[in-house]
Protein backbone atom coordinates (compact mmCIF):
# COMPACT_ATOMS: atom_id res chain seq x y z
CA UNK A 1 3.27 42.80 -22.08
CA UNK A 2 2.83 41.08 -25.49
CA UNK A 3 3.47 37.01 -25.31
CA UNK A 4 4.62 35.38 -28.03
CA UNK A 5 2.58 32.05 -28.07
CA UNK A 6 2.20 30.67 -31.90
CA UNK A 7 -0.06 28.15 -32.56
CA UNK A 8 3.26 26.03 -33.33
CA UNK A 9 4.20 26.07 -30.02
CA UNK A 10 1.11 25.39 -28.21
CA UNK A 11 1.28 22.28 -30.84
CA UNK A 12 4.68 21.18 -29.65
CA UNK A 13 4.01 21.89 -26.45
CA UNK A 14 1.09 19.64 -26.16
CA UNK A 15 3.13 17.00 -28.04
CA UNK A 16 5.72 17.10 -25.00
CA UNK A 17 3.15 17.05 -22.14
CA UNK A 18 1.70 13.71 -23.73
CA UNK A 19 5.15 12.22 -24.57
CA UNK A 20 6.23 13.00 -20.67
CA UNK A 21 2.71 11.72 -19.18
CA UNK A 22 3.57 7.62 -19.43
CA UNK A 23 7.17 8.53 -17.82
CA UNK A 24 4.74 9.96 -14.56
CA UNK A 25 2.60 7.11 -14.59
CA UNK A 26 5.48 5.15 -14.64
CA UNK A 27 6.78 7.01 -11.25
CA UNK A 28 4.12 6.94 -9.92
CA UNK A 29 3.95 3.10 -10.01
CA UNK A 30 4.70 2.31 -5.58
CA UNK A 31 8.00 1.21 -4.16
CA UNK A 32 7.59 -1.82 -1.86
CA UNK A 33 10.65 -1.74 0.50
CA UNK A 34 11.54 -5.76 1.76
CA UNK A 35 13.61 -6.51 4.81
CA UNK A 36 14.44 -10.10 5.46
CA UNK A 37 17.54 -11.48 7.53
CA UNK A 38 18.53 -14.01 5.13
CA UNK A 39 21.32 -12.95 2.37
CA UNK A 40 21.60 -12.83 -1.11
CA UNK A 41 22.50 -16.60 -1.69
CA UNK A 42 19.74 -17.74 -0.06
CA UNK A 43 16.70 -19.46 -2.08
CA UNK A 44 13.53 -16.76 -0.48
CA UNK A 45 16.30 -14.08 -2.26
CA UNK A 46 15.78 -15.72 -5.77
CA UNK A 47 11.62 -16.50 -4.54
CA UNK A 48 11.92 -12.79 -3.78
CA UNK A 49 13.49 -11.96 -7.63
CA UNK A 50 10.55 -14.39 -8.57
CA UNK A 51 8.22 -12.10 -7.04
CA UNK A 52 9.18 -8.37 -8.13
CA UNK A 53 9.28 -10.26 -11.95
CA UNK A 54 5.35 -11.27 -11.50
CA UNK A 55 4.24 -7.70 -10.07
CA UNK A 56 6.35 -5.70 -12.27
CA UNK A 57 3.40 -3.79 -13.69
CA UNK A 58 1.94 -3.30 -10.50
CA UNK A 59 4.35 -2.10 -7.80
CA UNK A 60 8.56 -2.24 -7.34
CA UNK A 61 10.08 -4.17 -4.66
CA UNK A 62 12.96 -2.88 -3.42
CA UNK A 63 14.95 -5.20 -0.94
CA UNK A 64 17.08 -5.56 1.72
CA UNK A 65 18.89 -8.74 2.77
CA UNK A 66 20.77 -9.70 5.46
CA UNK A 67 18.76 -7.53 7.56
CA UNK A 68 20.71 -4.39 6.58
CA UNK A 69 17.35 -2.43 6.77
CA UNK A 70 15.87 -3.54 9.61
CA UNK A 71 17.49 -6.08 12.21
CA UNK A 72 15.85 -9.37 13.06
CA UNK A 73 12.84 -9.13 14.70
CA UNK A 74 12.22 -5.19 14.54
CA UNK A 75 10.75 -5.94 11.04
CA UNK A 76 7.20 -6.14 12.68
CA UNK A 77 7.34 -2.81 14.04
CA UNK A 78 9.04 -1.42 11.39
CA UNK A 79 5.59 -2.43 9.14
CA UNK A 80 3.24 -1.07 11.78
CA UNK A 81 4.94 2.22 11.81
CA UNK A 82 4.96 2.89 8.39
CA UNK A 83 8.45 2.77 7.88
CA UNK A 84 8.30 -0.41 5.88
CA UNK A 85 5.57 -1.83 3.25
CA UNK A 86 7.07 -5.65 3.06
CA UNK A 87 8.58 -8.38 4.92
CA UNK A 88 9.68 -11.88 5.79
CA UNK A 89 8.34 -11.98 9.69
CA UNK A 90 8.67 -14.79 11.87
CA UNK A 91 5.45 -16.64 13.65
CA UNK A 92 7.53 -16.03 17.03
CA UNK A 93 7.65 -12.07 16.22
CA UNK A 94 3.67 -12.23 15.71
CA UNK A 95 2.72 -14.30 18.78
CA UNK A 96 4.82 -11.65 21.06
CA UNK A 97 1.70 -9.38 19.93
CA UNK A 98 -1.04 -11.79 19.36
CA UNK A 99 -0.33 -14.69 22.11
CA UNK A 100 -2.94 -17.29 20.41
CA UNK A 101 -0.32 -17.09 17.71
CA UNK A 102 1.84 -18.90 19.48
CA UNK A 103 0.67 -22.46 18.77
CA UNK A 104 2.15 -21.94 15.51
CA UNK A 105 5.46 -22.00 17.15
CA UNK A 106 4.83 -25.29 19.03
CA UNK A 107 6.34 -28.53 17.94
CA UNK A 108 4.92 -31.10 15.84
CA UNK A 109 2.00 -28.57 14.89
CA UNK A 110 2.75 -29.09 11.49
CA UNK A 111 3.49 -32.77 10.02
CA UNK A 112 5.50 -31.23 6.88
CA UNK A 113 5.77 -28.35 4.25
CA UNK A 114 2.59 -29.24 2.27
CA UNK A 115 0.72 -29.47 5.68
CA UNK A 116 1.69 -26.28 6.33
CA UNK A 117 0.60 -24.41 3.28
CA UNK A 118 -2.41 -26.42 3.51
CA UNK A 119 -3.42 -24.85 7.40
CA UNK A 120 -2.64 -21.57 5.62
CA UNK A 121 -5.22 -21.97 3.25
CA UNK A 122 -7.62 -23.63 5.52
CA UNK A 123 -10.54 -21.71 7.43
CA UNK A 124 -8.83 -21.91 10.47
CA UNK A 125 -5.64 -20.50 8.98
CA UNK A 126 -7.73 -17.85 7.25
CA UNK A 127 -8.82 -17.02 11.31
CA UNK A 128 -5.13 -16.71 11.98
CA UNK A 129 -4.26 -14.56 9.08
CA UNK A 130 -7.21 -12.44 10.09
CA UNK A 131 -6.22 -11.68 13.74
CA UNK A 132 -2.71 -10.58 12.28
CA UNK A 133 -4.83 -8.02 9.80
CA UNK A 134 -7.22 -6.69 12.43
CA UNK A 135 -4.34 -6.30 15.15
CA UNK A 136 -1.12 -5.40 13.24
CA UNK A 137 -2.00 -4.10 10.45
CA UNK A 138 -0.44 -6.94 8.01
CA UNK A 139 -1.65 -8.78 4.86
CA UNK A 140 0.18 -12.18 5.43
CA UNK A 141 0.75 -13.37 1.96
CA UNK A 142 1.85 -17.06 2.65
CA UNK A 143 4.36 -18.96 4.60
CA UNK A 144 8.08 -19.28 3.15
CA UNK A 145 9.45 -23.05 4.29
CA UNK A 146 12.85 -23.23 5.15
CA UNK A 147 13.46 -26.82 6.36
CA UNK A 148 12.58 -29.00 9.27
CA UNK A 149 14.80 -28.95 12.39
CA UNK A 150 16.49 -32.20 13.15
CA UNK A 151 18.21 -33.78 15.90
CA UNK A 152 22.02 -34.85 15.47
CA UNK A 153 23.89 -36.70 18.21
CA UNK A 154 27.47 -37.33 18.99
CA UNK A 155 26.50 -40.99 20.51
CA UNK A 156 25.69 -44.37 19.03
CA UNK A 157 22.33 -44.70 20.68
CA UNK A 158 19.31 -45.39 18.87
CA UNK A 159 16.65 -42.89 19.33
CA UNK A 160 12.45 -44.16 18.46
CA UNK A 161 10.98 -42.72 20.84
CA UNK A 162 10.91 -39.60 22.89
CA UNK A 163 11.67 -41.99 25.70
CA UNK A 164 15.17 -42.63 24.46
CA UNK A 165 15.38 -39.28 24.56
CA UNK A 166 16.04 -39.00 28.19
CA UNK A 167 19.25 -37.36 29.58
CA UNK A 168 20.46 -36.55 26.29
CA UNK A 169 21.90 -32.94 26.92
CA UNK A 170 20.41 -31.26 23.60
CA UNK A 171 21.19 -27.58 23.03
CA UNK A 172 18.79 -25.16 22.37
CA UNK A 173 18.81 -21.45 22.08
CA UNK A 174 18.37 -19.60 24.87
CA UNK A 175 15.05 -18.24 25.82
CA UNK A 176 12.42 -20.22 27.68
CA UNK A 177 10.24 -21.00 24.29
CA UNK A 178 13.51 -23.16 23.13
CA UNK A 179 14.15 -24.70 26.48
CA UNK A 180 10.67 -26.12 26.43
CA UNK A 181 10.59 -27.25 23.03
CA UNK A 182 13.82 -29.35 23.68
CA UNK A 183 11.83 -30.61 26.93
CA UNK A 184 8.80 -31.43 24.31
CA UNK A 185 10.73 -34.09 22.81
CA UNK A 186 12.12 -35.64 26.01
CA UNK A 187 15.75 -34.17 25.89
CA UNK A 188 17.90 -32.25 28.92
CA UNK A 189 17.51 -28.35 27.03
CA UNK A 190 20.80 -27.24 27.62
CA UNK A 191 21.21 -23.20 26.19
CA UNK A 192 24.77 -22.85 23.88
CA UNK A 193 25.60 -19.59 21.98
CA UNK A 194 25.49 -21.00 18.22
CA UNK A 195 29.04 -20.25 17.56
CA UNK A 196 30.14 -22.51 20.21
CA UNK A 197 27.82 -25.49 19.40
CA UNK A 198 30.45 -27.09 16.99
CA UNK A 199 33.02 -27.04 19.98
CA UNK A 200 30.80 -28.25 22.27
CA UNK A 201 30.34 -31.17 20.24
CA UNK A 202 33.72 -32.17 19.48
CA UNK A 203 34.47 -32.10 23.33
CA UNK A 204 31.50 -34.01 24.41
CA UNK A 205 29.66 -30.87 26.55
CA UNK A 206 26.72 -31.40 25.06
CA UNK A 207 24.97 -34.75 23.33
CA UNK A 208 23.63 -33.22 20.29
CA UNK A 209 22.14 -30.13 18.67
CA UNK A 210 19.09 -29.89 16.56
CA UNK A 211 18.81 -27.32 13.14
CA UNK A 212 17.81 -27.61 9.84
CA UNK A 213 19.91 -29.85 7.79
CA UNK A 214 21.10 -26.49 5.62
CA UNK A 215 22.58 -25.24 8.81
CA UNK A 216 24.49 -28.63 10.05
CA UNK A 217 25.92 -28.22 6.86
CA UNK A 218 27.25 -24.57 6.54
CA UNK A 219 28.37 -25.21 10.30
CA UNK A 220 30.10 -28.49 9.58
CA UNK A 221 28.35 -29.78 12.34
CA UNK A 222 28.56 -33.29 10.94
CA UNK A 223 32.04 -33.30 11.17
CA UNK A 224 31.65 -33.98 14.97
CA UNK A 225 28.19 -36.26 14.77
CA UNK A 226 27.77 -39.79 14.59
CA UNK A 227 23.71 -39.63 13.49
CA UNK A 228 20.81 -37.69 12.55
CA UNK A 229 17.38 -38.44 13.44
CA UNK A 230 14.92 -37.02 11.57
CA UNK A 231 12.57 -36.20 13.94
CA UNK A 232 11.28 -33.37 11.92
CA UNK A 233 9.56 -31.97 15.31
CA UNK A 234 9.88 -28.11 14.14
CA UNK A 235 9.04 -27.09 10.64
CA UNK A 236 10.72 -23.76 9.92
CA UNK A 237 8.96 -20.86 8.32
CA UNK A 238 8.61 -17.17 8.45
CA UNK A 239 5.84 -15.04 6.88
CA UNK A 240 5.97 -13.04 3.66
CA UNK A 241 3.61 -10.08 4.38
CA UNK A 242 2.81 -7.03 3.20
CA UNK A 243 1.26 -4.12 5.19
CA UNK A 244 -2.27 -3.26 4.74
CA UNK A 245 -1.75 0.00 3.74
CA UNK A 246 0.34 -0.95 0.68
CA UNK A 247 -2.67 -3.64 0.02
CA UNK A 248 -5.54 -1.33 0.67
CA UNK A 249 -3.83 1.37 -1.61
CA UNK A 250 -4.14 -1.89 -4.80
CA UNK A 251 -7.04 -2.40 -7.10
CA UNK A 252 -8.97 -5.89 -6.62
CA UNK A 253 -7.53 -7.10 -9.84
CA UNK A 254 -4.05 -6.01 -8.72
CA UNK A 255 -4.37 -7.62 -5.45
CA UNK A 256 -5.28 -11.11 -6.94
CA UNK A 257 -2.20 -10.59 -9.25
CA UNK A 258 -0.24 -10.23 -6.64
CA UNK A 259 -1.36 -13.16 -4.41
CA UNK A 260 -1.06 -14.73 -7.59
CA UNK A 261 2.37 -14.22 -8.27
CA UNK A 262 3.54 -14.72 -4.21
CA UNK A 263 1.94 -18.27 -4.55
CA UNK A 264 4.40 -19.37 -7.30
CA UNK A 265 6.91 -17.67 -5.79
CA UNK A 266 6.53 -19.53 -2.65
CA UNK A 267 5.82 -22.89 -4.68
CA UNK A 268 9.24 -22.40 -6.05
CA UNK A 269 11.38 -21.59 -2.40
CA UNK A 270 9.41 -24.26 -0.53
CA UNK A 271 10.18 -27.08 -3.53
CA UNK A 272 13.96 -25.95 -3.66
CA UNK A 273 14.17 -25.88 0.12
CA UNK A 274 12.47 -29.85 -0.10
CA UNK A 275 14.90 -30.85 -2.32
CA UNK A 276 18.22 -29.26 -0.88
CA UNK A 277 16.82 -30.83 2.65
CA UNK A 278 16.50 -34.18 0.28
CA UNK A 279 19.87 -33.96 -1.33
CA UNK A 280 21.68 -33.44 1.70
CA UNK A 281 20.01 -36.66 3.90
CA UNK A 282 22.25 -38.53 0.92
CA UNK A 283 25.24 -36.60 1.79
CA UNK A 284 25.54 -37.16 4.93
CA UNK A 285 25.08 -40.66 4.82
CA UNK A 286 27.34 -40.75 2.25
CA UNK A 287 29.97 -38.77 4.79
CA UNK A 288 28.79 -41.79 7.64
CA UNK A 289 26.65 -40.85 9.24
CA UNK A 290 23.61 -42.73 10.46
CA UNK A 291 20.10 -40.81 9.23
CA UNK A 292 17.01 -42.48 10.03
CA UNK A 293 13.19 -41.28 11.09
CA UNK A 294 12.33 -42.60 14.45
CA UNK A 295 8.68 -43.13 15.71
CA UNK A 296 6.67 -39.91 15.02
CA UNK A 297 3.67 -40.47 15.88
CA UNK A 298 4.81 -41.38 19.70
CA UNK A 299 7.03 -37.91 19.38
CA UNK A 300 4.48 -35.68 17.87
CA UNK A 301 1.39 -37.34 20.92
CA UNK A 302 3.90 -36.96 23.50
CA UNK A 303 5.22 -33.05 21.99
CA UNK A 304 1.51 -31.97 21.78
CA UNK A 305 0.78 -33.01 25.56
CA UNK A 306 3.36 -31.49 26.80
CA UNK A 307 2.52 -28.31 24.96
CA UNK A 308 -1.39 -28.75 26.14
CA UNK A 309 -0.16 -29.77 30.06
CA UNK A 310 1.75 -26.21 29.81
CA UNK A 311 0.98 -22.40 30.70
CA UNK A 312 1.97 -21.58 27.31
CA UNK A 313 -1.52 -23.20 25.50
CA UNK A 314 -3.30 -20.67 27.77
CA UNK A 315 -3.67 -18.49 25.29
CA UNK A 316 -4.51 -20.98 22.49
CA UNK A 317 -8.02 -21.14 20.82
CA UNK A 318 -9.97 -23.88 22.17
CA UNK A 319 -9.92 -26.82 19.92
CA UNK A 320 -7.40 -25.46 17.49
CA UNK A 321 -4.68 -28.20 17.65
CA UNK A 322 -6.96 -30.82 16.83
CA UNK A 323 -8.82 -28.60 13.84
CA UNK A 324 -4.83 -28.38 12.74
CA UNK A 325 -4.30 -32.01 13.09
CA UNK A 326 -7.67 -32.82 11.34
CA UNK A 327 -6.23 -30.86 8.27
C-alpha cells in the first residue's frame, strides 16, 4: 500500500499540532471544585470571585453555594476522600477530628477580627494549621470572618457584667457545645429551633437570643428586642482550605501566588463583613434600640474559666490560651 504523504502536508500538519498544543495546556490547567453553605449574595461569594480572578493562570475554581454540593458539615470528608479539592470548613467540623482544635471554638478566644488573623499567622497558629495538614489532609489557607455574635434581649435590664447575666433564659442551638457557651457568659442556655426564635421572642419564652448582627437583621429579630449588647463573646469564622493533594500537585511559585491571592481575598470579606457589622450597630439604634458594649474584660476572665474549670479543655494544649491571649 502506497501513502500519499507530501511534504505539504506533513507541513500543515505540523502547523495544526502546534496551533492545537496551547488549547491542551490550557485543559490541562486543574479544576478546583468549592463547596460552602453560604449563597450567592453573600460577601465570601464575591471574596470567592476575588479569588478564582487572582489564580486564573494557575488553576479554575469551580463553586458551589448554598451547599448544593456538599451539605453542611460533610465538606470535611468530602476533601479527605478525594471527592472535593476546596472548601469553606468550620473550626467545629475540624475539632470533631482533632479535639485540641476545639479551643478555637471557645468563647472570648479571640478579642476581634484582626486578632484572629493575627493567631493565624502566629507560631502557635502555624501549630494548629499543621495538625489539620498532618491529620486531614488540608492546606488551611486563612480564616474567612463573618461577624461577632451578640446578645439581644427583650428586657430593659442593663447587662456589664456576666453577673447580670443570671437567669436570663438565652437561646442557644442545640447541642451541648452551645449550651455551655451560653453558660460561659452567665445566661440560663435554653435550646430553640432558629425558625421559632423570632416567636419566642415576641411572646416572652425566652429573654434573648444571641447571632451575628447580619442575622438579627435578615430575621427581623429586632423587631421584638429592646437592646443589644455587644458582648462580642464568639467571633465567627470558618476556614478556606484547600486539600493537600491539589497543593502538593502546585509549583512553589504557584503556591505563593495562590496564598497570595487568598490573603487579599480574605482582606476584602473580613473588611466588608467589619463594616456591614458597623453600619448596622447605627441602624438599629436608629430603629430604638439600645446598643452598648458592657464590661469585657470581666466577660472574657469569667468565659475563659469556665472553659478551663470544664472537661472540654481536656484536650487543649497546655498553655495555649494564654500564648493566644499574649498575641
Amino acid at each position: 500500500m502506497r501513502f500519499g504523504f507530501t511534504r505539504r502536508a506533513v507541513v500543515l500538519g505540523g502547523l495544526l499540532l502546534a496551533a492545537a498544543m496551547p488549547v491542551a495546556a490550557q485543559e490541562s490547567k486543574p479544576v478546583l471544585r468549592f463547596s460552602a453553605v453560604f449563597t450567592e449574595q453573600d460577601i465570601r461569594a464575591e471574596m470567592m470571585s476575588r479569588l478564582s480572578e487572582g489564580i486564573a493562570e494557575i488553576a479554575t475554581i469551580e463553586p458551589y453555594f448554598g451547599g448544593n454540593l456538599f451539605k453542611q458539615g460533610t465538606e470535611l470528608v468530602a476533601l479527605q476522600r478525594g471527592n472535593l479539592e476546596m472548601g469553606n470548613i468550620a473550626p467545629q467540623d475540624i475539632s470533631n477530628q482533632i479535639p485540641a482544635w476545639s479551643v478555637l471554638t471557645s468563647a472570648y478566644l479571640f478579642r476581634d477580627a484582626d486578632h484572629l488573623r493575627t493567631f493565624f499567622d502566629s507560631d502557635v497558629g502555624a501549630e494548629f494549621k499543621q495538625m489539620a495538614e498532618d491529620q486531614l489532609g488540608i492546606r488551611i489557607l486563612g480564616p474567612t470572618y463573618f461577624g461577632a455574635r451578640q446578645v439581644g434581649l427583650i428586657t430593659d435590664k442593663k447587662i456589664n457584667t456576666p453577673a447580670d447575666m443570671a437567669g436570663v433564659k438565652l437561646r442557644m442551638p442545640g447541642g451541648d457545645a452551645w449550651q455551655f457557651l451560653g453558660t460561659s457568659i452567665g445566661a440560663n442556655p435554653t435550646p430553640m429551633a432558629y425558625a421559632e426564635v423570632y416567636t419566642g421572642l415576641q411572646t416572652g419564652a425566652i429573654d434573648g437570643q444571641d447571632n451575628p448582627l447580619p442575622n438579627v437583621e435578615n430575621m427581623k429579630f429586632y423587631e421584638v428586642m429592646k437592646q443589644i449588647v455587644l458582648t462580642s463573646h464568639l467571633v465567627g469564622f470558618d476556614l478556606l482550605v484547600i486539600s493537600k493533594a491539589s497543593w502538593d500537585a502546585m509549583t512553589p511559585e504557584q503556591q505563593a501566588a495562590f496564598d497570595a491571592a487568598a490573603k487579599d481575598a480574605i482582606d476584602f470579606s473580613q473588611k466588608e463583613h467589619l463594616a456591614r457589622e458597623a453600619e448596622l450597630v447605627e441602624r438599629f439604634k436608629t430603629a430604638g434600640l439600645d446598643v452598648y458594649e458592657p464590661d469585657l474584660e470581666a466577660f472574657r476572665t469569667f468565659a475563659q474559666q469556665k472553659y478551663l474549670e470544664s472537661d472540654l479543655a481536656k484536650d487543649w494544649p497546655e498553655g495555649v490560651v494564654d500564648r493566644i491571649n499574649a498575641l
